[in-house]
C-alpha atoms as a PDB file:
ATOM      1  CA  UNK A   1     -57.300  32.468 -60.188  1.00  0.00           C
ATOM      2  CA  UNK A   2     -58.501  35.056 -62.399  1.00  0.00           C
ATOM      3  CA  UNK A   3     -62.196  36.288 -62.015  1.00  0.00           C
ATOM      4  CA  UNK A   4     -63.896  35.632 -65.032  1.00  0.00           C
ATOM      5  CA  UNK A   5     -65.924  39.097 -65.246  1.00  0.00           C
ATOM      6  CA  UNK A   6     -63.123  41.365 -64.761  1.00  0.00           C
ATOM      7  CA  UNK A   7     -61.928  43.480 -68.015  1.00  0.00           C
ATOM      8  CA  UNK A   8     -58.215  43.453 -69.541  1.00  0.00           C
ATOM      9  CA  UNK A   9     -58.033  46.644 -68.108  1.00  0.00           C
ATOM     10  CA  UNK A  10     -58.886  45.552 -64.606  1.00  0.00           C
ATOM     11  CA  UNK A  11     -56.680  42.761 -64.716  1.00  0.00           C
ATOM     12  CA  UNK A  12     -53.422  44.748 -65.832  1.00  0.00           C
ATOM     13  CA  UNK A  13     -54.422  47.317 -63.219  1.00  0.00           C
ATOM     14  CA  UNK A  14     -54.466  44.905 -60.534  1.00  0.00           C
ATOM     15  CA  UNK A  15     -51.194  43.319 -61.951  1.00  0.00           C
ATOM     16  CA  UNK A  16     -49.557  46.815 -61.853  1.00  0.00           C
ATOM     17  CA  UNK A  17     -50.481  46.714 -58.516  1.00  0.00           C
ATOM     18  CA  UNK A  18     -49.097  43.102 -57.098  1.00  0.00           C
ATOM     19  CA  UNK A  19     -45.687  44.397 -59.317  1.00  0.00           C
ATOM     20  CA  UNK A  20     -45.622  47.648 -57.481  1.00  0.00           C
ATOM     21  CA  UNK A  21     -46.138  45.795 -54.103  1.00  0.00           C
ATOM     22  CA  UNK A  22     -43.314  43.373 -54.961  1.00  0.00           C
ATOM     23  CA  UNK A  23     -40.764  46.030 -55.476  1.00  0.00           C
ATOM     24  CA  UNK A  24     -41.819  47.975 -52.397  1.00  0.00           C
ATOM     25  CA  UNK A  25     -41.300  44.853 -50.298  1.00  0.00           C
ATOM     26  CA  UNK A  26     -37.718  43.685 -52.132  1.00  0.00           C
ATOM     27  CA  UNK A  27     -36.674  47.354 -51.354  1.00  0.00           C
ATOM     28  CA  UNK A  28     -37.916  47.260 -47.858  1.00  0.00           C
ATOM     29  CA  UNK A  29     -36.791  44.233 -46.632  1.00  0.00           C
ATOM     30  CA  UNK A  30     -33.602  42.846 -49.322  1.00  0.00           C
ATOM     31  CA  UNK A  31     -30.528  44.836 -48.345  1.00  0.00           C
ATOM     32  CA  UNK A  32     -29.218  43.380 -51.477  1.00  0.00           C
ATOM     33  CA  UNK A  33     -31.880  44.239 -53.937  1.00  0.00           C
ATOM     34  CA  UNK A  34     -31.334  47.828 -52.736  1.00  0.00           C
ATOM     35  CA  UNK A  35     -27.754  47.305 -53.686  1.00  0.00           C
ATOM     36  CA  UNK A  36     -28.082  45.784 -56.941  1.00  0.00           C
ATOM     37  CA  UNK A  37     -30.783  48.603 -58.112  1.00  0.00           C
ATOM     38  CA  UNK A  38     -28.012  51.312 -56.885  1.00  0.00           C
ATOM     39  CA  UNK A  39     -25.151  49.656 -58.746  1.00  0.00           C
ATOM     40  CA  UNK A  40     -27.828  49.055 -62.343  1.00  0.00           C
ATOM     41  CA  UNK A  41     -28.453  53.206 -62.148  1.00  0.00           C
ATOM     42  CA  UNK A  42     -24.841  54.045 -61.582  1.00  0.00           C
ATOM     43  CA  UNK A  43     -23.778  51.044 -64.506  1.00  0.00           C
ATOM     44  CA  UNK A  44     -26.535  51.673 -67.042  1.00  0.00           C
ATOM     45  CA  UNK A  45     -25.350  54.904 -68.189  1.00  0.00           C
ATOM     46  CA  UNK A  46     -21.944  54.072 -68.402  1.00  0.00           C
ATOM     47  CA  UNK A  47     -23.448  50.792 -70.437  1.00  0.00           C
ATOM     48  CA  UNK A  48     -24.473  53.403 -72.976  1.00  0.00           C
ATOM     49  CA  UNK A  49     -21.369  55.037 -73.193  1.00  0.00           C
ATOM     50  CA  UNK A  50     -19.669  51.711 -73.469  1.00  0.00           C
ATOM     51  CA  UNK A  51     -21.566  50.084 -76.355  1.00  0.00           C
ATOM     52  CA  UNK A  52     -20.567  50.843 -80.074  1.00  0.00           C
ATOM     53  CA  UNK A  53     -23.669  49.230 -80.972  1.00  0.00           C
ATOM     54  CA  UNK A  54     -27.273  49.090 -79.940  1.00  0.00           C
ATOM     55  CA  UNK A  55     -26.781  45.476 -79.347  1.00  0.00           C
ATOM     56  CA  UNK A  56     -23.599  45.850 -77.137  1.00  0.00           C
ATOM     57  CA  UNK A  57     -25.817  48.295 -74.957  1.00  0.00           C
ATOM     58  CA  UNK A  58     -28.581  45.832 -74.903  1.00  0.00           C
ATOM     59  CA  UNK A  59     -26.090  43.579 -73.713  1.00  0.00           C
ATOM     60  CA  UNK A  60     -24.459  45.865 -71.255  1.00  0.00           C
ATOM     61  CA  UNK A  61     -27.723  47.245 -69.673  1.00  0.00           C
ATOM     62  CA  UNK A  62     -29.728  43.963 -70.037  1.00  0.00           C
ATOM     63  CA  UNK A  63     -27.096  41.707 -67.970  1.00  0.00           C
ATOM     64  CA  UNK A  64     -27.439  44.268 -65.458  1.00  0.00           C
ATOM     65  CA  UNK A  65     -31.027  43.927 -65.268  1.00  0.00           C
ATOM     66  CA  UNK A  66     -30.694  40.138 -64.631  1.00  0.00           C
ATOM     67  CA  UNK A  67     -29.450  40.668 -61.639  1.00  0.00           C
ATOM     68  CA  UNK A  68     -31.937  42.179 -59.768  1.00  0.00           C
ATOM     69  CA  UNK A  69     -34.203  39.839 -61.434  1.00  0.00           C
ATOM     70  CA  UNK A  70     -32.930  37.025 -60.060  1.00  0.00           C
ATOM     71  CA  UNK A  71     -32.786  38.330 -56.890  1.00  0.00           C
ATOM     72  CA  UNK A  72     -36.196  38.768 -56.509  1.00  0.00           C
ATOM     73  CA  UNK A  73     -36.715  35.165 -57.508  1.00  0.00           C
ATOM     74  CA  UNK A  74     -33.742  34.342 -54.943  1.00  0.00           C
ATOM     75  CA  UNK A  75     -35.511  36.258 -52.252  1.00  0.00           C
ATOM     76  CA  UNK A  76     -38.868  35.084 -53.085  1.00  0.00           C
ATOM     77  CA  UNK A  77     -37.901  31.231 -52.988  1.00  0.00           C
ATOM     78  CA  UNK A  78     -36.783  32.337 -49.293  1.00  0.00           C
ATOM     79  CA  UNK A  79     -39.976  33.918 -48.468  1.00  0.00           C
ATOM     80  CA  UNK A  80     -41.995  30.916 -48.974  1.00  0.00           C
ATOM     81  CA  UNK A  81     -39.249  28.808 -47.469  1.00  0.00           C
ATOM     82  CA  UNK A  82     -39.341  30.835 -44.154  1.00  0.00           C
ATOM     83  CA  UNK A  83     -43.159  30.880 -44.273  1.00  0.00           C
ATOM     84  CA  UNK A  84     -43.274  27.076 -43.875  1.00  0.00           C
ATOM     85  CA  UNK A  85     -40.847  27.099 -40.551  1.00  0.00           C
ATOM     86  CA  UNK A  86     -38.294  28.208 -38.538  1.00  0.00           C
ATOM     87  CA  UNK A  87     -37.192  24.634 -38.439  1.00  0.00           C
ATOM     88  CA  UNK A  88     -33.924  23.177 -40.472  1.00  0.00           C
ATOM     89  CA  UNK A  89     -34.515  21.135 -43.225  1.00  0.00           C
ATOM     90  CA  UNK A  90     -32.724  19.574 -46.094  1.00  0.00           C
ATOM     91  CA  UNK A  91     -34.621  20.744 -48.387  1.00  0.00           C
ATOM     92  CA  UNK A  92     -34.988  24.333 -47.327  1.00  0.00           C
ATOM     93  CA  UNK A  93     -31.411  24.794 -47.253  1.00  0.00           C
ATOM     94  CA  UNK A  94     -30.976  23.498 -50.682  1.00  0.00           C
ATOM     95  CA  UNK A  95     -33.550  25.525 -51.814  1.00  0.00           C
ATOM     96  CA  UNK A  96     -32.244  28.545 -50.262  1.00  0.00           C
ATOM     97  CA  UNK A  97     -28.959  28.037 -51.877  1.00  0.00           C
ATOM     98  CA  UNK A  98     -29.892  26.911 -55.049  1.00  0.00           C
ATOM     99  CA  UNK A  99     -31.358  30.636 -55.186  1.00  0.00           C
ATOM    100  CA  UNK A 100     -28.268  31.868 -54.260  1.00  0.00           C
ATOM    101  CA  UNK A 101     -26.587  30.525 -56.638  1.00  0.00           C
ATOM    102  CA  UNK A 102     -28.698  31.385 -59.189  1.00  0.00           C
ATOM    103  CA  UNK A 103     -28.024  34.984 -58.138  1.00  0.00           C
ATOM    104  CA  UNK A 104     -24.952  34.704 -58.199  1.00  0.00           C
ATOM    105  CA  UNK A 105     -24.635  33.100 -61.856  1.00  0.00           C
ATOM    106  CA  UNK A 106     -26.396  36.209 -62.727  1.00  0.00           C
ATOM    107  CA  UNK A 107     -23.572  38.361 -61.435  1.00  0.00           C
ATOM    108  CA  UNK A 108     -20.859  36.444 -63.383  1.00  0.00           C
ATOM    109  CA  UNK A 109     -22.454  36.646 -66.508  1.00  0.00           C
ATOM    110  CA  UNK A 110     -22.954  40.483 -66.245  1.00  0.00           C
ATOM    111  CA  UNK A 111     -19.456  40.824 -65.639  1.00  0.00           C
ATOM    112  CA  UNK A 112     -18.356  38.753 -68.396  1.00  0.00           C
ATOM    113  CA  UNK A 113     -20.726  40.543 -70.738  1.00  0.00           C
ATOM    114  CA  UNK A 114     -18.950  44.005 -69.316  1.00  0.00           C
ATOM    115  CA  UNK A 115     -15.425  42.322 -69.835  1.00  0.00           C
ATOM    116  CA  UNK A 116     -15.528  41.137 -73.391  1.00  0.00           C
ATOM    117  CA  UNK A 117     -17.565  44.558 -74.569  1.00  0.00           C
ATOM    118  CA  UNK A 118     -14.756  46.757 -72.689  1.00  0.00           C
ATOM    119  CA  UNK A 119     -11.983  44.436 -73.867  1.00  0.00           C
ATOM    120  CA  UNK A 120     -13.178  44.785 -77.301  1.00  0.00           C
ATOM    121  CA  UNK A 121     -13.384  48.583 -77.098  1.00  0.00           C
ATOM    122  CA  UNK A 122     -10.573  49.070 -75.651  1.00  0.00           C
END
């Protein structure tokens, strides 16, 4: 919950700060994360190159960026899964690899976005 007296500015500082803590912890602890982010800064610029248009590079450089978007959802769904157990459950797994999935969905559609835009310039 918000606190009622605090200014815009406050509250986007504060903000900046819980996004800044996120990354630092997906970079700390995801091994994958760190992978994804070192695979979107060697991609994106060849995105640019790619793209004819400024929507093709939108294209190329945004399906990138889903990736390590859904990873961080993907790791946080595991975060609060772990936090409630070491124990097996249903439930857990399914949520566990639902977000996996998810991640992985993510990963198909970039390449099929990079596919199509490559087969069409080339």
């Amino acid at each position: 919950m918000g606190n009622k007296n605090e200014s815009l500015v406050g509250h986007i500082m504060k903000a900046f700060g819980y996004t800044y803590s996120g990354f630092e912890a997906a970079w700390k602890n995801e091994l994958a994360f760190r992978g994804e982010l070192v695979v979107v800064a060697v991609m994106a610029p060849l995105g640019l190159w790619l793209g004819s248009s400024g929507v093709e590079r939108a294209l190329l450089i945004g399906s990138l960026l889903i990736i390590p978007l859904t990873e961080l959802l993907n790791s946080a769904i595991e975060a609060v899964v772990d936090r409630i157990g070491p124990q097996r459950h249903e439930l857990s797994k399914r949520a566990k690899d639902m977000g996996s999935a998810a991640a992985f969905i993510s990963m198909v559609t970039a390449a099929l976005v990079w596919i199509l835009i490559a087969w069409d310039r080339f």
